[in-house]
C-alpha atoms as a PDB file:
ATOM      1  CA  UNK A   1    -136.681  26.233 -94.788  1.00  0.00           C
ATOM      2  CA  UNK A   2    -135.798  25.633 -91.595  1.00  0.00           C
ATOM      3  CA  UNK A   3    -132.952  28.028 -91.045  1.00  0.00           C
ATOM      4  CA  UNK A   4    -132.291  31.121 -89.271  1.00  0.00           C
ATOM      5  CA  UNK A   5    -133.917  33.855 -90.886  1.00  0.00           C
ATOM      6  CA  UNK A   6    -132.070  36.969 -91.044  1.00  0.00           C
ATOM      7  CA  UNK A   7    -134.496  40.023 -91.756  1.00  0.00           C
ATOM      8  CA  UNK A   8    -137.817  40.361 -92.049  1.00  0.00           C
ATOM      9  CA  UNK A   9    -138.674  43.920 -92.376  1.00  0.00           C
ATOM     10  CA  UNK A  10    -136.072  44.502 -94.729  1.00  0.00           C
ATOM     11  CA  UNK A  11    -134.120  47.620 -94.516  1.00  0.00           C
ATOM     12  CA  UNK A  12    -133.569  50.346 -97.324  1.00  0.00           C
ATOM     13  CA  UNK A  13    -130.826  49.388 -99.047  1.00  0.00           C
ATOM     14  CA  UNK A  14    -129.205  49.513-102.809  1.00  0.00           C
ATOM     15  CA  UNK A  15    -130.690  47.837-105.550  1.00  0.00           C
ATOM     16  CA  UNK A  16    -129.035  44.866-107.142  1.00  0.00           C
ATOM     17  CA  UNK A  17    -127.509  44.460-110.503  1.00  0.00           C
ATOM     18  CA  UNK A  18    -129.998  44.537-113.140  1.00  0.00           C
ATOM     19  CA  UNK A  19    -131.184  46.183-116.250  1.00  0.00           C
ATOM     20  CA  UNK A  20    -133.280  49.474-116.049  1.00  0.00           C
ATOM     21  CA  UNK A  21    -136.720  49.872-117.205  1.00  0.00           C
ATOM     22  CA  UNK A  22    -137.767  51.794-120.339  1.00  0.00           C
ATOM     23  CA  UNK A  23    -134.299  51.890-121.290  1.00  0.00           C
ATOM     24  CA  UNK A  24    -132.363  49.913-123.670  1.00  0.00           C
ATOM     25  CA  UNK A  25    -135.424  48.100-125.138  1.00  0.00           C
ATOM     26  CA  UNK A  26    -135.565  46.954-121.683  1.00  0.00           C
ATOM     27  CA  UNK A  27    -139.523  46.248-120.264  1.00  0.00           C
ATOM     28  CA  UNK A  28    -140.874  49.192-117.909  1.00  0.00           C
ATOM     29  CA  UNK A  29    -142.535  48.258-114.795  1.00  0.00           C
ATOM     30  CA  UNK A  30    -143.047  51.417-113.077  1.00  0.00           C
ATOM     31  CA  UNK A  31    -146.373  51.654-113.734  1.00  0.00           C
ATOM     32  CA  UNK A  32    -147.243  48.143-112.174  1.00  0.00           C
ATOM     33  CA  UNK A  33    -144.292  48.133-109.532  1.00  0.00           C
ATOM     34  CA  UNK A  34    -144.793  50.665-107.101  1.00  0.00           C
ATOM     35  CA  UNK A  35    -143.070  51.752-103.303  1.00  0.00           C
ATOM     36  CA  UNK A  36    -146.143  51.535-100.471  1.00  0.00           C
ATOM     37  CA  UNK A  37    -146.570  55.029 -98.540  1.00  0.00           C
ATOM     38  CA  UNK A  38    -147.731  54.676 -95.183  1.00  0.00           C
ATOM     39  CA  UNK A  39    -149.389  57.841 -93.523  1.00  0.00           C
ATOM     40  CA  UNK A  40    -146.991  59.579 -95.917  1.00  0.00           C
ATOM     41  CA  UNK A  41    -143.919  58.190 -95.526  1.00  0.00           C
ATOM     42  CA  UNK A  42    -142.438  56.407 -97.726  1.00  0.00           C
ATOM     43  CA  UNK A  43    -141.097  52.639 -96.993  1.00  0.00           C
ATOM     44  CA  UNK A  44    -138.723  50.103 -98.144  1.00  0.00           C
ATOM     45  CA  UNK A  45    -141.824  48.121 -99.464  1.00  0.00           C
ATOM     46  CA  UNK A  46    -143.089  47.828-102.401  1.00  0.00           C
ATOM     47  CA  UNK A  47    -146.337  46.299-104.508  1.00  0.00           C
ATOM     48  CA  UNK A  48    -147.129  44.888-107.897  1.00  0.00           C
ATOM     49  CA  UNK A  49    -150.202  45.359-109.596  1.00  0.00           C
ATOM     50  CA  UNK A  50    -152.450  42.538-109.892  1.00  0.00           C
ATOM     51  CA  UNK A  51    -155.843  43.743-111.188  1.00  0.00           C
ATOM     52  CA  UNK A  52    -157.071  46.887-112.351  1.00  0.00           C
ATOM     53  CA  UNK A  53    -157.608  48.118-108.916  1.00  0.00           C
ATOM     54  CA  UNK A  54    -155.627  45.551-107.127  1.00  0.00           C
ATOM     55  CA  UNK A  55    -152.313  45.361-105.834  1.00  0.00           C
ATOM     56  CA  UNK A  56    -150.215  42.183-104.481  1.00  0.00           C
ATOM     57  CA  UNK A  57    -147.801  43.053-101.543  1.00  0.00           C
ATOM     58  CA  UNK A  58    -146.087  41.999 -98.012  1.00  0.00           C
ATOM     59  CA  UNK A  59    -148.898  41.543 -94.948  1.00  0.00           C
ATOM     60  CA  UNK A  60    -146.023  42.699 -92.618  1.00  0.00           C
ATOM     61  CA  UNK A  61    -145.548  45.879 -94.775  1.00  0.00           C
ATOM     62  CA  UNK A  62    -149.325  47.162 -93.842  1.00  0.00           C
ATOM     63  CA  UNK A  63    -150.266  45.716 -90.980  1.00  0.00           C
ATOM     64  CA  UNK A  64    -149.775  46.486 -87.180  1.00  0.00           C
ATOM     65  CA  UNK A  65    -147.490  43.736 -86.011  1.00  0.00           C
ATOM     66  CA  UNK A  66    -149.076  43.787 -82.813  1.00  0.00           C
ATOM     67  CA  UNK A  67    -152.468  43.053 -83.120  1.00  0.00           C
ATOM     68  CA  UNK A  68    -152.121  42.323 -87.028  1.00  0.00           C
ATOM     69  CA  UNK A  69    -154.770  44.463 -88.073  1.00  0.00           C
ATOM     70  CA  UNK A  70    -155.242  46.424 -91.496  1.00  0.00           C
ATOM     71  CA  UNK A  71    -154.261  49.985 -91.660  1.00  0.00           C
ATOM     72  CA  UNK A  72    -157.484  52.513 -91.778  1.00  0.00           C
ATOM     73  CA  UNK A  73    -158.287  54.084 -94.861  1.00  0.00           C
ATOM     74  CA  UNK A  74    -156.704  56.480 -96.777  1.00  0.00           C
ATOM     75  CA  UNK A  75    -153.355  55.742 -94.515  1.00  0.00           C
ATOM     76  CA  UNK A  76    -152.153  53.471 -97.341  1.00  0.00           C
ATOM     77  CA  UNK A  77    -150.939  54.280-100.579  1.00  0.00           C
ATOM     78  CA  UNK A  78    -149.370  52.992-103.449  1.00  0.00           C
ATOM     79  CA  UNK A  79    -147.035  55.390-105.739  1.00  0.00           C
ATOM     80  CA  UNK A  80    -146.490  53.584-108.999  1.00  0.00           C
ATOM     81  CA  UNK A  81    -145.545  55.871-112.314  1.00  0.00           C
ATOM     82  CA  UNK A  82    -149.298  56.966-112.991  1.00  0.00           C
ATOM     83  CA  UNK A  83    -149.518  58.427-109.741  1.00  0.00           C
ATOM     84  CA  UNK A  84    -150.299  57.834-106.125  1.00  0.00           C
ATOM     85  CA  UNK A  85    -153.187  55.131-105.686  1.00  0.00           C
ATOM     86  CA  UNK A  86    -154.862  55.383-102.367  1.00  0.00           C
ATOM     87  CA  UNK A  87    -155.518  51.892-100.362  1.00  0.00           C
ATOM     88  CA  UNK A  88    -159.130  51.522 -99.581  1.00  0.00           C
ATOM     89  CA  UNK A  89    -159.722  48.040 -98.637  1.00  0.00           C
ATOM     90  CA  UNK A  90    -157.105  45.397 -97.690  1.00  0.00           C
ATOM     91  CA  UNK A  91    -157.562  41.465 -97.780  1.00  0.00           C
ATOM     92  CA  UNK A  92    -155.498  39.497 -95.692  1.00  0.00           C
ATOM     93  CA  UNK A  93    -155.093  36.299 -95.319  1.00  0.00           C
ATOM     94  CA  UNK A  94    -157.036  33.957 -91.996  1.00  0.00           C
ATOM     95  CA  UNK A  95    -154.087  33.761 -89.882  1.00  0.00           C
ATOM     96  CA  UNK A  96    -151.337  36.241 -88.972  1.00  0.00           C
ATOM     97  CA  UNK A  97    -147.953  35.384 -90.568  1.00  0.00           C
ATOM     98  CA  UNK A  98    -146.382  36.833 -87.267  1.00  0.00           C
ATOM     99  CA  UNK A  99    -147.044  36.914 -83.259  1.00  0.00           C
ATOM    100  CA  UNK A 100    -147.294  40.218 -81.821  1.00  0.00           C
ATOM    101  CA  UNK A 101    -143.349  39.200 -80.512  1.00  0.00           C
ATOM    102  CA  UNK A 102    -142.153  38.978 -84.030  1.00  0.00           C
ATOM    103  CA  UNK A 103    -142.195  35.491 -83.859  1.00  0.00           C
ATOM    104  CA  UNK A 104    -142.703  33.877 -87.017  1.00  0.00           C
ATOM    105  CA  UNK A 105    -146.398  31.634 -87.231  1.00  0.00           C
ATOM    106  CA  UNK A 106    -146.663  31.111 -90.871  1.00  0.00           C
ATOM    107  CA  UNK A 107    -144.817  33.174 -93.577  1.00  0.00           C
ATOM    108  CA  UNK A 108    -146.565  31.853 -96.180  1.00  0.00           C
ATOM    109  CA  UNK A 109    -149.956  34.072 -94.513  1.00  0.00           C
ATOM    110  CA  UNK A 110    -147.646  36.997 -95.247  1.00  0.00           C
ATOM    111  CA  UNK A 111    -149.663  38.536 -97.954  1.00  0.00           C
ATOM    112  CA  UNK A 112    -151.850  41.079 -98.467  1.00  0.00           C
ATOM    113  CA  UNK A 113    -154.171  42.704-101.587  1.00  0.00           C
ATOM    114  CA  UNK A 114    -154.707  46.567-101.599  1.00  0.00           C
ATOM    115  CA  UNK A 115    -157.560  47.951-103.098  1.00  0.00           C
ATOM    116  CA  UNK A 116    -156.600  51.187-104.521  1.00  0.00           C
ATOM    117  CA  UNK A 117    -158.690  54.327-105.849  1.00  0.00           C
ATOM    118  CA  UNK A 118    -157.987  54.104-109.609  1.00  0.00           C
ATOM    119  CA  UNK A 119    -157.512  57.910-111.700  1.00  0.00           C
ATOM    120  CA  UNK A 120    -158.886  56.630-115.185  1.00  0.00           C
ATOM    121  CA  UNK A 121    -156.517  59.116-116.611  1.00  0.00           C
ATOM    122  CA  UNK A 122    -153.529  56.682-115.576  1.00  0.00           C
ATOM    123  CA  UNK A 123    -154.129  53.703-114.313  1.00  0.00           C
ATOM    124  CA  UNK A 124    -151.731  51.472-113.156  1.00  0.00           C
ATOM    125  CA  UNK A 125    -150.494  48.352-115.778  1.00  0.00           C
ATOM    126  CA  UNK A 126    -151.289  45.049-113.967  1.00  0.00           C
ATOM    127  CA  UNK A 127    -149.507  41.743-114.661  1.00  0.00           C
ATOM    128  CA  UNK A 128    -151.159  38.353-113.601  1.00  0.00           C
ATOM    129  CA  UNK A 129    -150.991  36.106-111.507  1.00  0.00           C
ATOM    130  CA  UNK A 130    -148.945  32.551-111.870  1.00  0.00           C
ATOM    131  CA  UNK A 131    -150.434  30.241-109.021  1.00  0.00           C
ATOM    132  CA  UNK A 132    -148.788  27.729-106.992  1.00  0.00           C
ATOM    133  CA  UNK A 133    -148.626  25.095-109.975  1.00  0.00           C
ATOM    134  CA  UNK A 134    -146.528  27.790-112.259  1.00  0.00           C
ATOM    135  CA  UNK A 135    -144.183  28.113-108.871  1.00  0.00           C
ATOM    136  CA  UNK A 136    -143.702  24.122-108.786  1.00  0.00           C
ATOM    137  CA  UNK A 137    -143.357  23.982-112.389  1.00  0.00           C
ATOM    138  CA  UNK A 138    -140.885  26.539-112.585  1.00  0.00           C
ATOM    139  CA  UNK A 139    -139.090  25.151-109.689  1.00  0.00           C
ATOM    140  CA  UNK A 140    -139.063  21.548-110.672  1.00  0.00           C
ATOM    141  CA  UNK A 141    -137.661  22.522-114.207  1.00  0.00           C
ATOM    142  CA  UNK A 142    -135.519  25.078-112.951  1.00  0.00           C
ATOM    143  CA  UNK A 143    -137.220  27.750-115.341  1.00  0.00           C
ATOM    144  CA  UNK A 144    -135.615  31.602-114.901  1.00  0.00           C
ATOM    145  CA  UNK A 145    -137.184  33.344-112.570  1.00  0.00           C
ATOM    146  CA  UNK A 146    -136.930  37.279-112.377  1.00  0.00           C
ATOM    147  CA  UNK A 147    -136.698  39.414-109.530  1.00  0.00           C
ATOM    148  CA  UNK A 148    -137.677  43.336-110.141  1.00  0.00           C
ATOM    149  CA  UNK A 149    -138.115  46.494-108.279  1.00  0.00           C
ATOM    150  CA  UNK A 150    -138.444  50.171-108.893  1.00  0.00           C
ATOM    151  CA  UNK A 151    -136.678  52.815-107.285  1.00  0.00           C
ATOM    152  CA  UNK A 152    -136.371  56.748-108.109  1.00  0.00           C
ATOM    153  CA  UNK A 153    -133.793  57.687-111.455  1.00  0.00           C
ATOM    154  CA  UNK A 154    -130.829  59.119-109.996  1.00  0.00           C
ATOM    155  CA  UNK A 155    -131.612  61.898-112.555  1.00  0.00           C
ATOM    156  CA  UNK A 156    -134.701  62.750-112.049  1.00  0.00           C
ATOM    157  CA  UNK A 157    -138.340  62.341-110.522  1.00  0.00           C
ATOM    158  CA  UNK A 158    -139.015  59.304-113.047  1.00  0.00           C
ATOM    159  CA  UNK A 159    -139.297  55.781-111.493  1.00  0.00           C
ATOM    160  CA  UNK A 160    -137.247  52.953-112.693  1.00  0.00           C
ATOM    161  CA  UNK A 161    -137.326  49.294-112.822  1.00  0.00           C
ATOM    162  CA  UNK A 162    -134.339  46.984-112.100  1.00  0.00           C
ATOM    163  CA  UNK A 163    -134.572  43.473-112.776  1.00  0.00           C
ATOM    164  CA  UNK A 164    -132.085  40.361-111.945  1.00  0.00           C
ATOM    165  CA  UNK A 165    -132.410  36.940-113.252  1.00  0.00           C
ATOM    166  CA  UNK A 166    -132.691  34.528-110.419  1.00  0.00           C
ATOM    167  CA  UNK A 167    -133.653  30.141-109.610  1.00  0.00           C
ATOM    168  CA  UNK A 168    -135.868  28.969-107.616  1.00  0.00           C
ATOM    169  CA  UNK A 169    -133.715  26.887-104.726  1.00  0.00           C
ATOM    170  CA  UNK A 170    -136.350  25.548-102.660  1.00  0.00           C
ATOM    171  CA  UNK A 171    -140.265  25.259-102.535  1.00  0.00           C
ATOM    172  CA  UNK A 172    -142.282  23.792 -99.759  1.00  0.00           C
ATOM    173  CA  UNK A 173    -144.732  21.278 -99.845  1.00  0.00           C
ATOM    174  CA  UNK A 174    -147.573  23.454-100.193  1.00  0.00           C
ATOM    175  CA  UNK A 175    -146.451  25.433-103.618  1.00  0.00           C
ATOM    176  CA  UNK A 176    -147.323  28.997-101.272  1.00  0.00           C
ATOM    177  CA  UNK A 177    -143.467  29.460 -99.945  1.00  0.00           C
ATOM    178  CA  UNK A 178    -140.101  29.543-102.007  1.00  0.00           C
ATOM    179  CA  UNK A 179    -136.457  30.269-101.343  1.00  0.00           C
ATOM    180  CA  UNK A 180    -134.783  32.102-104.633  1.00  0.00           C
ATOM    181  CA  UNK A 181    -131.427  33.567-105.332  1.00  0.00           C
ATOM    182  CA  UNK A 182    -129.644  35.761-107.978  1.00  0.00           C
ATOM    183  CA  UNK A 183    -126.235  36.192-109.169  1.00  0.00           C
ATOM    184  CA  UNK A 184    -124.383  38.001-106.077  1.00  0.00           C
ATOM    185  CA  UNK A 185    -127.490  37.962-103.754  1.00  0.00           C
ATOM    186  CA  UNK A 186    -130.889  38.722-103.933  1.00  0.00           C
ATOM    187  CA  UNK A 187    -131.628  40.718-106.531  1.00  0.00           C
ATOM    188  CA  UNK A 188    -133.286  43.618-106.873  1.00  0.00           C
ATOM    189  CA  UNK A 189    -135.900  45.199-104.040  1.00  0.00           C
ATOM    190  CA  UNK A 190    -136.688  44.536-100.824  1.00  0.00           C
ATOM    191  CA  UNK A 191    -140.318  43.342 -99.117  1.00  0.00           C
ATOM    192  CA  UNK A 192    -143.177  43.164-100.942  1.00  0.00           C
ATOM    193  CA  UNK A 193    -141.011  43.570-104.245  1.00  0.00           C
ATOM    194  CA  UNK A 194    -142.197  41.027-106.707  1.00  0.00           C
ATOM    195  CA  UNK A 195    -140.843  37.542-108.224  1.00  0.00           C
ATOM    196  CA  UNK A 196    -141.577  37.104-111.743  1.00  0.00           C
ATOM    197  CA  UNK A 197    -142.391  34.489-114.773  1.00  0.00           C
ATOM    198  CA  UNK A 198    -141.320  35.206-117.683  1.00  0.00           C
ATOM    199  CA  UNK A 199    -143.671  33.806-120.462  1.00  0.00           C
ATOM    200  CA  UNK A 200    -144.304  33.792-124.263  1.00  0.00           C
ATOM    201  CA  UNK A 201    -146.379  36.638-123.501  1.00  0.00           C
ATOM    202  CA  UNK A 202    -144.728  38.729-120.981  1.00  0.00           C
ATOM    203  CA  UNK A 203    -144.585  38.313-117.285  1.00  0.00           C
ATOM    204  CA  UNK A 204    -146.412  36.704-114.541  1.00  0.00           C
ATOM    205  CA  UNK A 205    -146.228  37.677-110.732  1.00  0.00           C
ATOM    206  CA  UNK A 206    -145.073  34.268-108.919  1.00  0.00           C
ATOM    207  CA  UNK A 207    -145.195  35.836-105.397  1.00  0.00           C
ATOM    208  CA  UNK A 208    -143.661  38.501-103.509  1.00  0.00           C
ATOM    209  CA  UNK A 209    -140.496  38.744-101.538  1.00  0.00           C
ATOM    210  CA  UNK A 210    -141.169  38.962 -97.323  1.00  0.00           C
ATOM    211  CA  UNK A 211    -137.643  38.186 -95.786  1.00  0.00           C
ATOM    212  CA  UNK A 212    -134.175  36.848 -96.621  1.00  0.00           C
ATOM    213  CA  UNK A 213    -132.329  33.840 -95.129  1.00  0.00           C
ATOM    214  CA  UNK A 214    -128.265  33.077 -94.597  1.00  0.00           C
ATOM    215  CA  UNK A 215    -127.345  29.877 -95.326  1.00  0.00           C
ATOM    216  CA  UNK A 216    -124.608  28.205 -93.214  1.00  0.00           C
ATOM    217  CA  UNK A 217    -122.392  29.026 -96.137  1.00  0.00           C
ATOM    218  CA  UNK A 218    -122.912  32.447 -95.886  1.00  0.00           C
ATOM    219  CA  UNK A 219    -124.877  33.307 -98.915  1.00  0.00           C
ATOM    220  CA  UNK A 220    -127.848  35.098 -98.675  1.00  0.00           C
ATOM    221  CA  UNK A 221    -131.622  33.809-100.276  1.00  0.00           C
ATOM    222  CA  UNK A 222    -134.308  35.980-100.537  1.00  0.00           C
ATOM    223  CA  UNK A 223    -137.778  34.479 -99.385  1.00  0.00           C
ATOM    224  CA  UNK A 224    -140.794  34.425-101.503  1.00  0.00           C
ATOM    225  CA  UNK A 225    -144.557  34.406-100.310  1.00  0.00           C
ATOM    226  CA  UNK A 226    -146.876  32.594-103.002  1.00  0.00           C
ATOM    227  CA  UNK A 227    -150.155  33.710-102.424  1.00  0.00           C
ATOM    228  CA  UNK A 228    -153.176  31.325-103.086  1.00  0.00           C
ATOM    229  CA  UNK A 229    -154.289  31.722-106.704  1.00  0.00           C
ATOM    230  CA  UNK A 230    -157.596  30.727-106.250  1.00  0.00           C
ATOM    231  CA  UNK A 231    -158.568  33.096-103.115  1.00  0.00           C
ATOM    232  CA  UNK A 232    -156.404  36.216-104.609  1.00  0.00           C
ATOM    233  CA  UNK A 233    -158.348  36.069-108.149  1.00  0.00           C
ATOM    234  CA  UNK A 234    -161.437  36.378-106.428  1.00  0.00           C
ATOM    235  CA  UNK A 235    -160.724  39.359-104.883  1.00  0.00           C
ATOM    236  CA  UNK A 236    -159.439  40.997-107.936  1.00  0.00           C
ATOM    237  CA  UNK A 237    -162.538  39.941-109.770  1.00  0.00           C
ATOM    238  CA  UNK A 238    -164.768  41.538-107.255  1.00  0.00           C
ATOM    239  CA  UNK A 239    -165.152  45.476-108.245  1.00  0.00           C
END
């Protein structure tokens, strides 16, 4: 993973080829994918649900690059298909994933769990987490991965999820960063947009996107932060 990266903050762009949510027999995600909101505005970044009152999503997405510190408050929120969950506490990882230049320390630190103000009325519908040993698993026995996003129905209000079937192309030595790619690109979403398992049961959050990569033959990988099982679960077991 040594190549030249070619975004990081990923711009807004078109969502890939994919099957839509809720339609179809198709799964819905839009009540545990949802687009991140800062001070109102509303982001190409997304979040997946990861607890009750927890959601999974790109440090770089929240954070002030310069001094990488947590947003305030209330300045964060999540808007998912129960509603809009407001960010009250935010865990991030020891070390910045970025220098206040832009230049990259550690991607893998690029991670960040949201603690959101839950309406009991509709809360949002959390998936779990895989861990590092799912991501090596999947990788070494090249197990279908699936990439997914949400974005607003072109007819309507209503949120819909798109999803692509992807690989796994590369995974480093410490389980906690992965390349991917899908069939004409990356797939659905942009940063902090999920990477799926898909088990007997349903689906399992590997990690979640934070940049994309060109290879020297031009195609483009999307980049995948693992997050450390162990660390994450303890957050979203502490309410």
């Amino acid at each position: 993973m040594h190549r030249r990266l070619l975004l990081l903050l990923l711009p807004l762009a078109m969502l890939g080829a994919g099957c839509r949510g809720g339609q179809g027999g198709q799964p819905d995600l839009s009540a545990t994918i949802g687009r991140v909101q800062t001070r109102g505005e509303t982001g190409p970044c997304q979040a997946v649900f990861v607890g009750p009152d927890r959601a999974l999503t790109a440090a770089h997405c929240i954070v002030d690059r310069r001094s990488w510190r947590p947003p305030a408050p209330g300045e964060v929120t999540v808007v998912a298909a129960g509603g809009e969950f407001v960010v009250r506490e935010v865990t991030l990882p020891a070390r910045p994933a970025l220098a206040p230049s832009g230049a990259i320390l550690d991607l893998q630190e690029d991670w960040a769990i949201l603690r959101v103000e839950v309406d009991a009325v509709a809360p949002p519908a959390p998936l779990p987490l895989a861990g590092e040993r799912a991501a090596r698993l999947a990788f070494v026995f090249r197990e279908p991965v699936v990439k997914a996003a949400v974005a607003r129905s072109a007819d309507g209000p209503e949120m819909v999820t798109t999803l692509a079937r992807c690989s796994i192309e590369e995974l480093n030595p410490s389980g906690r960063l992965l390349t991917y790619s899908c069939v004409g690109g990356t797939g659905p979403g942009l940063s902090g947009s999920p990477l799926l398992l898909e088990t007997g049961t349903g689906y399992e959050v590997i990690g979640v996107m934070s940049a994309k990569e060109r290879l020297p033959s031009g195609e483009e990988v999307g980049i995948v932060v693992v997050p450390p099982l162990r660390e994450v679960a303890a957050g979203v077991r502490q309410r």
